[in-house]
C-alpha atoms as a PDB file:
ATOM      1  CA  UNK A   1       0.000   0.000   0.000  1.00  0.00           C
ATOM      2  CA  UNK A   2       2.686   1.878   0.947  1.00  0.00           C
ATOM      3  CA  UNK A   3       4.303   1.874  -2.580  1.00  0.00           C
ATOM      4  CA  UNK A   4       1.329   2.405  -4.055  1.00  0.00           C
ATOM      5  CA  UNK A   5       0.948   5.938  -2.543  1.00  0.00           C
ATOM      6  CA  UNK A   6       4.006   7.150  -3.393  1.00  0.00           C
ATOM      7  CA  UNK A   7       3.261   6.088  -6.932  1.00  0.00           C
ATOM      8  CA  UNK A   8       0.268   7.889  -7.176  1.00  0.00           C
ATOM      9  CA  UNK A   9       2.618  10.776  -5.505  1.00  0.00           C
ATOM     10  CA  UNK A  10       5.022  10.833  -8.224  1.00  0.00           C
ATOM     11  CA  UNK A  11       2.914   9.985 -11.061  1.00  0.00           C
ATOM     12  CA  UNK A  12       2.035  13.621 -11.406  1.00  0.00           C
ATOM     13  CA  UNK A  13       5.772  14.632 -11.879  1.00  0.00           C
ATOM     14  CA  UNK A  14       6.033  11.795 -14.075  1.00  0.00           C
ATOM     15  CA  UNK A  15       3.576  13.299 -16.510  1.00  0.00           C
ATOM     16  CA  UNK A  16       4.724  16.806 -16.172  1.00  0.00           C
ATOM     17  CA  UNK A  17       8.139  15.898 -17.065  1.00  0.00           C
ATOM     18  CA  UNK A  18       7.318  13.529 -19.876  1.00  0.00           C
ATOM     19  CA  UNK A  19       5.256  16.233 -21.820  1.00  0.00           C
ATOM     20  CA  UNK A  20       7.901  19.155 -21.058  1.00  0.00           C
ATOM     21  CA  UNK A  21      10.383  16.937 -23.006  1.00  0.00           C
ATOM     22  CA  UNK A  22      13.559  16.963 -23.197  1.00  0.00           C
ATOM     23  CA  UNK A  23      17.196  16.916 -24.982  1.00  0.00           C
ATOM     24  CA  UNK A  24      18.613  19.341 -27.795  1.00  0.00           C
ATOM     25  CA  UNK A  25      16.221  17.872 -30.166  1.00  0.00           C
ATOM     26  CA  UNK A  26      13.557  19.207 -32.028  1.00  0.00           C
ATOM     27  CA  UNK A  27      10.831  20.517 -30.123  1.00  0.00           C
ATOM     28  CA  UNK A  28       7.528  18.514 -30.948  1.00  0.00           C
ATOM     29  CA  UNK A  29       3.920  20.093 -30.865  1.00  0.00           C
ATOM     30  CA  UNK A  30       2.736  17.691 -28.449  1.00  0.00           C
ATOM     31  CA  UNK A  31       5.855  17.568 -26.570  1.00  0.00           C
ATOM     32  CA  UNK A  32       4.838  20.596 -23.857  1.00  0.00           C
ATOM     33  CA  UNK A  33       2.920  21.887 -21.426  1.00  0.00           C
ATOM     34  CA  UNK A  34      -0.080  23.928 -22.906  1.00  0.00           C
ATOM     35  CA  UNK A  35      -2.443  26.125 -20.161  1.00  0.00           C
ATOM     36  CA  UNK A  36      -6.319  26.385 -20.767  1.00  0.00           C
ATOM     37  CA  UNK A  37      -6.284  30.294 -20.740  1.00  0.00           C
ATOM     38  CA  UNK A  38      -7.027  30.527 -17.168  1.00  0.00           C
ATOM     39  CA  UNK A  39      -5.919  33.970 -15.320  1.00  0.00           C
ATOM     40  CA  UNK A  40      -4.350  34.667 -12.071  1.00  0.00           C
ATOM     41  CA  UNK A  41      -4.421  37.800 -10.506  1.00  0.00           C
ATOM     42  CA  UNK A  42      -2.732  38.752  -7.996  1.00  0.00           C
ATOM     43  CA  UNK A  43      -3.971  41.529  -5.435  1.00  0.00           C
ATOM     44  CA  UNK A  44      -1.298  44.713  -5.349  1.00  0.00           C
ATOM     45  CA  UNK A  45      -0.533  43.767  -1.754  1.00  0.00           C
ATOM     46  CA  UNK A  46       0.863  40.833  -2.651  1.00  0.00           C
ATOM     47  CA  UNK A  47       2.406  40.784  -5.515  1.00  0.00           C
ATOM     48  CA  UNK A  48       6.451  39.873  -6.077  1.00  0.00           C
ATOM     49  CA  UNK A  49       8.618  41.437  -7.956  1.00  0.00           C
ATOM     50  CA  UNK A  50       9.424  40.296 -11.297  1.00  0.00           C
ATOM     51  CA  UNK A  51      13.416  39.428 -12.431  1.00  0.00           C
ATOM     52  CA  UNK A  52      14.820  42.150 -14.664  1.00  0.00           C
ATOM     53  CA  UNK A  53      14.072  41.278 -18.523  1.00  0.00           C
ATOM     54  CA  UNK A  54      17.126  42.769 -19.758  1.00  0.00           C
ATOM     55  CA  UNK A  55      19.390  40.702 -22.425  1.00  0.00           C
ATOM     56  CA  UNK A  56      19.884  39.873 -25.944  1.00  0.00           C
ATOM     57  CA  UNK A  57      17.207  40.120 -28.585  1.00  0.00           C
ATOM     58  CA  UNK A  58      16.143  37.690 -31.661  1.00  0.00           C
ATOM     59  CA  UNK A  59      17.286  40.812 -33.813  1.00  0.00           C
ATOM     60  CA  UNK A  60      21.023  40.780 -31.581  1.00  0.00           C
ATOM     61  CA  UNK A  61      20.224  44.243 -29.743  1.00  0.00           C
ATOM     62  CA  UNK A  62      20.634  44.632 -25.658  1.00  0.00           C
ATOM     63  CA  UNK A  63      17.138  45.454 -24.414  1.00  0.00           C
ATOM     64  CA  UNK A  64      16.800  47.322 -21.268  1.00  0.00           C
ATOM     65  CA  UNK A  65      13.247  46.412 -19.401  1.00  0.00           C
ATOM     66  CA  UNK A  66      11.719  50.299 -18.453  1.00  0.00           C
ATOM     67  CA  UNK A  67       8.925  50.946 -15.525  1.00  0.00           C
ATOM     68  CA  UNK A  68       5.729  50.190 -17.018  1.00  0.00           C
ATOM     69  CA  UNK A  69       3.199  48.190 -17.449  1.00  0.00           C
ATOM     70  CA  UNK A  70       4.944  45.139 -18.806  1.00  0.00           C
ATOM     71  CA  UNK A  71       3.235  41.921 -20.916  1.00  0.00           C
ATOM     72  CA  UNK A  72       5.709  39.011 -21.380  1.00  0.00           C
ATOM     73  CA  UNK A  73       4.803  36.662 -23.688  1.00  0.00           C
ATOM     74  CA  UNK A  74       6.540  33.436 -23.341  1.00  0.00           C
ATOM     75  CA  UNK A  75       6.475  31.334 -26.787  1.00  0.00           C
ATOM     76  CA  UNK A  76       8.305  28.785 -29.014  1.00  0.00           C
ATOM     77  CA  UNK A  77       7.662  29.150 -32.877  1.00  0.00           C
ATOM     78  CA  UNK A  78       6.758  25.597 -33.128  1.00  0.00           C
ATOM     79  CA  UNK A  79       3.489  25.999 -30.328  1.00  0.00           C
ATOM     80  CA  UNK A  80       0.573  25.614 -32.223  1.00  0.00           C
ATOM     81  CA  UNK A  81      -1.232  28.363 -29.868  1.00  0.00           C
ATOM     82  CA  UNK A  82       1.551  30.474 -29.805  1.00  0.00           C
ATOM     83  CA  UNK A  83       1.039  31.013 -33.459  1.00  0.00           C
ATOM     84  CA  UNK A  84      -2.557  31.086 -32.757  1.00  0.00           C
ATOM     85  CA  UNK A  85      -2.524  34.203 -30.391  1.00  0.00           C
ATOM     86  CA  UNK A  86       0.657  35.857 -32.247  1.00  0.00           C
ATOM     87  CA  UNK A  87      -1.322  38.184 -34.234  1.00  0.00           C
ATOM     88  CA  UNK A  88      -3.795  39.220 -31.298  1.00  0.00           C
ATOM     89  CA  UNK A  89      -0.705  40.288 -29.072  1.00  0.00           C
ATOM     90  CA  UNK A  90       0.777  42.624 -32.230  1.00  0.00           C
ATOM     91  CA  UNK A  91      -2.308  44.139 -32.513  1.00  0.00           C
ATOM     92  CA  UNK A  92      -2.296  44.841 -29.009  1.00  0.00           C
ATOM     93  CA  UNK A  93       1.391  45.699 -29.022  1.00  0.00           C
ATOM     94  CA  UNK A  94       0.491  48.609 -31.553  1.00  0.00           C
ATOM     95  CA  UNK A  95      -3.053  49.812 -30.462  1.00  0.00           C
ATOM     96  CA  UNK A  96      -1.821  49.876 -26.835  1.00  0.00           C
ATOM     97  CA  UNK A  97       1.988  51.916 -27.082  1.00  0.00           C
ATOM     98  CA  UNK A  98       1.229  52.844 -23.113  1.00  0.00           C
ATOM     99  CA  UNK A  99       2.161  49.530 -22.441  1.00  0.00           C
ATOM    100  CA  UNK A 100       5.154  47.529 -23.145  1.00  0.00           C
ATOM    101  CA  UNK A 101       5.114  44.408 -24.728  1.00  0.00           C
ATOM    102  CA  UNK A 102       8.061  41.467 -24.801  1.00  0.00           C
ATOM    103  CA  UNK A 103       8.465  37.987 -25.615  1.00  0.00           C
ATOM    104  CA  UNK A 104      10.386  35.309 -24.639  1.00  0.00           C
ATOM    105  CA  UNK A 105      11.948  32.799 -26.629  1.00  0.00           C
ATOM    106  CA  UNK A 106      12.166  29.178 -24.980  1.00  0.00           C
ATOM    107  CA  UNK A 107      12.978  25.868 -26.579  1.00  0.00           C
ATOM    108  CA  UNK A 108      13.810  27.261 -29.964  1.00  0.00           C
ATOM    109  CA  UNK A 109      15.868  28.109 -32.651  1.00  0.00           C
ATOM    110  CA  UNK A 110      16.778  31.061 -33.850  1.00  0.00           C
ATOM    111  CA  UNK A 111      16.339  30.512 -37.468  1.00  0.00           C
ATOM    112  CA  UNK A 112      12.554  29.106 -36.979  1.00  0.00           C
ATOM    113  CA  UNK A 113      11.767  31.954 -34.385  1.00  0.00           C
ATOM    114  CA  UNK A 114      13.218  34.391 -36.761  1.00  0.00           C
ATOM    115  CA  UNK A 115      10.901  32.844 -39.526  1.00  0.00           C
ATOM    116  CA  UNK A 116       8.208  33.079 -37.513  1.00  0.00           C
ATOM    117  CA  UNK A 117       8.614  36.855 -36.047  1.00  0.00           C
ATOM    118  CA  UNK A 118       8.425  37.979 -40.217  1.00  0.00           C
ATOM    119  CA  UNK A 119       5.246  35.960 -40.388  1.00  0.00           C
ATOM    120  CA  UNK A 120       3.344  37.597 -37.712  1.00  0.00           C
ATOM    121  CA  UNK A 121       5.058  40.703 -38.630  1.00  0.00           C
ATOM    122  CA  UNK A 122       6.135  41.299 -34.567  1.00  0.00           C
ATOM    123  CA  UNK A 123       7.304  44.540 -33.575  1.00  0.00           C
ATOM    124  CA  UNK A 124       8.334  44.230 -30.235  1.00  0.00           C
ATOM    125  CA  UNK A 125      11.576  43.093 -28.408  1.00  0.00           C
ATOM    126  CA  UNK A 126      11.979  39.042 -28.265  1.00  0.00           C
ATOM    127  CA  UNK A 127      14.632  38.175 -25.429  1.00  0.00           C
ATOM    128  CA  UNK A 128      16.148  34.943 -26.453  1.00  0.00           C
ATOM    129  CA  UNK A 129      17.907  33.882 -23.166  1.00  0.00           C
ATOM    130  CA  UNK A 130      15.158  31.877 -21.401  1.00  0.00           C
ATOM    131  CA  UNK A 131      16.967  31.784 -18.357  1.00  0.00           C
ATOM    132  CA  UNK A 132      15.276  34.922 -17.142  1.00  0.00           C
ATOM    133  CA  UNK A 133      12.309  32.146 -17.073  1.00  0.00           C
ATOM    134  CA  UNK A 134      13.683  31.310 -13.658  1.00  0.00           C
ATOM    135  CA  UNK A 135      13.382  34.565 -11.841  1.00  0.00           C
ATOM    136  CA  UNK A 136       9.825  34.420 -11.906  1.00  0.00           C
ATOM    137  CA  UNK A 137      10.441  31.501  -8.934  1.00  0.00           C
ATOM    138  CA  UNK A 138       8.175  32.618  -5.844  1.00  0.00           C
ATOM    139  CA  UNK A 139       5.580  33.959  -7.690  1.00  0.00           C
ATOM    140  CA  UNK A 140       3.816  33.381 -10.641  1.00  0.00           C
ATOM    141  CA  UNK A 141       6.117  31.333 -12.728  1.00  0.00           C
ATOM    142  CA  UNK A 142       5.766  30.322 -16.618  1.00  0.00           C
ATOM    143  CA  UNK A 143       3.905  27.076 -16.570  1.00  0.00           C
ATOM    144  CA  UNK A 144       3.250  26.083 -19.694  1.00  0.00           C
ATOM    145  CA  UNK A 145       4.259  27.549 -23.376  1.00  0.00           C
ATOM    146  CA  UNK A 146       2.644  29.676 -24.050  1.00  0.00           C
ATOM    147  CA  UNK A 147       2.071  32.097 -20.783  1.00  0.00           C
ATOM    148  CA  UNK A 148       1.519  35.485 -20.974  1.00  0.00           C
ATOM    149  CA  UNK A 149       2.775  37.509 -17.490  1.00  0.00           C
ATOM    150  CA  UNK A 150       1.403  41.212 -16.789  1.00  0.00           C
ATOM    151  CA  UNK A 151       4.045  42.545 -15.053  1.00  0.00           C
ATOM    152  CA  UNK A 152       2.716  46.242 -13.057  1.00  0.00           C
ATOM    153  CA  UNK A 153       4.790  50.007 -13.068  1.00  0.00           C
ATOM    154  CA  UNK A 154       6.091  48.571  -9.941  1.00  0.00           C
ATOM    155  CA  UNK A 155       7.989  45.938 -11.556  1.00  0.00           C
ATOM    156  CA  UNK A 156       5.169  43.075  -9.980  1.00  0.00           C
ATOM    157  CA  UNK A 157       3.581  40.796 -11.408  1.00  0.00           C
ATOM    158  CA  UNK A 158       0.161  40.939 -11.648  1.00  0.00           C
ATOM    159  CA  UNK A 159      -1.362  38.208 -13.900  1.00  0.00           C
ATOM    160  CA  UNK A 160      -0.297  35.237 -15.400  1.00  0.00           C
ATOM    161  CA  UNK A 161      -2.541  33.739 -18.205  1.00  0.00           C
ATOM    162  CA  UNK A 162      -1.389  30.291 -18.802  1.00  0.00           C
ATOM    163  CA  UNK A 163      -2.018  28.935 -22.522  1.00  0.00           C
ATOM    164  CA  UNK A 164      -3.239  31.050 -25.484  1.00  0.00           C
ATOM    165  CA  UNK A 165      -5.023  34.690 -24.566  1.00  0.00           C
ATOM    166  CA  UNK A 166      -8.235  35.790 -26.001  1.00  0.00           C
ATOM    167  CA  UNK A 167      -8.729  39.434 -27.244  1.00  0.00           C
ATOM    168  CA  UNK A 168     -11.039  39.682 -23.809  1.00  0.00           C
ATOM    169  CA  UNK A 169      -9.174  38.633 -21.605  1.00  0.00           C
ATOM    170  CA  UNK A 170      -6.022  40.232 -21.977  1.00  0.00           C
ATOM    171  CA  UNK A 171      -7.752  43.694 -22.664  1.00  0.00           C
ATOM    172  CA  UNK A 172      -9.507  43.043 -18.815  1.00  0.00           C
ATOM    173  CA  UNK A 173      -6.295  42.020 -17.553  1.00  0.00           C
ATOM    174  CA  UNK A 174      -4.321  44.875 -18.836  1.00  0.00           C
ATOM    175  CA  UNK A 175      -6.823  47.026 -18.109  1.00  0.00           C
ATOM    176  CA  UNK A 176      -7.037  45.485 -14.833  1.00  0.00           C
ATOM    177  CA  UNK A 177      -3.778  46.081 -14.093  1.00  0.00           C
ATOM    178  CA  UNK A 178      -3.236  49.366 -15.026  1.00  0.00           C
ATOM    179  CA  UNK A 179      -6.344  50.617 -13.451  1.00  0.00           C
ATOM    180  CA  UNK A 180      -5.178  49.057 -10.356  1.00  0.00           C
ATOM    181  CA  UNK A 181      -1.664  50.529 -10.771  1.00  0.00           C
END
């Protein structure tokens, strides 16, 4: 019995590791973690503060993360969804210029994330050191690919939407945040 529970206690990890896959291969579509477009907000009281998204760009500039409201998108060009929801966060990216808008590359190459960046015609800065992925322990860290984080002016973070937005709910969450701000 006793073995039994801590199978049913690892099984979980198991899973979670087996679809995260693993290795310098190819990343496969259903080889990741994909959210269901569920939301977390977090109150202003206690929210942490988000790592500094500084670093190298797909296009080989140094970006420097300001104070504002931040959206991180965190994406791989071969995620169905991320492709999906690519042209909804452009649009946002240019309608809303009061915010600032970022991706993060993870589990990628450049070549294919560069091919994919002309598709969707994306304008703003893609960080391609995923390592900044980890400072986002002890609060609401990237769970699945894609996540989209709404960082506040503060430097906080805010929301996390893991899987593919919708057009309503970022717009609430944005608006959310910066309302609350």
């Amino acid at each position: 019995m006793k073995k039994l529970r801590i199978l049913f206690a690892l099984l979980p990890l198991v899973l979670v590791t087996a679809c995260a896959g693993a290795g310098t291969s190819a990343p496969n579509e259903s080889a990741f973690v994909s959210g269901d477009g569920v939301a977390i907000y977090v109150a202003k009281a206690d929210r942490k503060m988000a790592p500094s998204l500084n670093g190298r760009t797909l296009s080989g500039l140094n970006f420097v993360g300001g104070h504002k409201v931040t959206v991180v998108n965190v994406w791989a060009s071969w995620c169905s969804p991320c492709r999906a929801e690519a042209p909804l966060l452009e649009d946002f990216a240019t309608k809303r210029t009061e915010i600032q808008f970022i991706g993060i590359l993870t589990r990628d190459n450049p070549t294919a994330a560069q091919s994919f960046v002309k598709r969707f015609k994306i304008t703003y800065p893609i960080l391609t050191d995923d390592a900044v992925l980890a400072g986002f322990r002890g609060s609401l860290v990237p769970n699945a690919i894609p996540t989209t984080i709404i960082i506040d002016s503060d430097g906080r973070v805010a929301v996390r939407i893991s899987g593919q937005v919708t057009y309503a709910l970022l717009d609430n969450m944005i608006n959310k945040v910066v309302q609350n701000a």
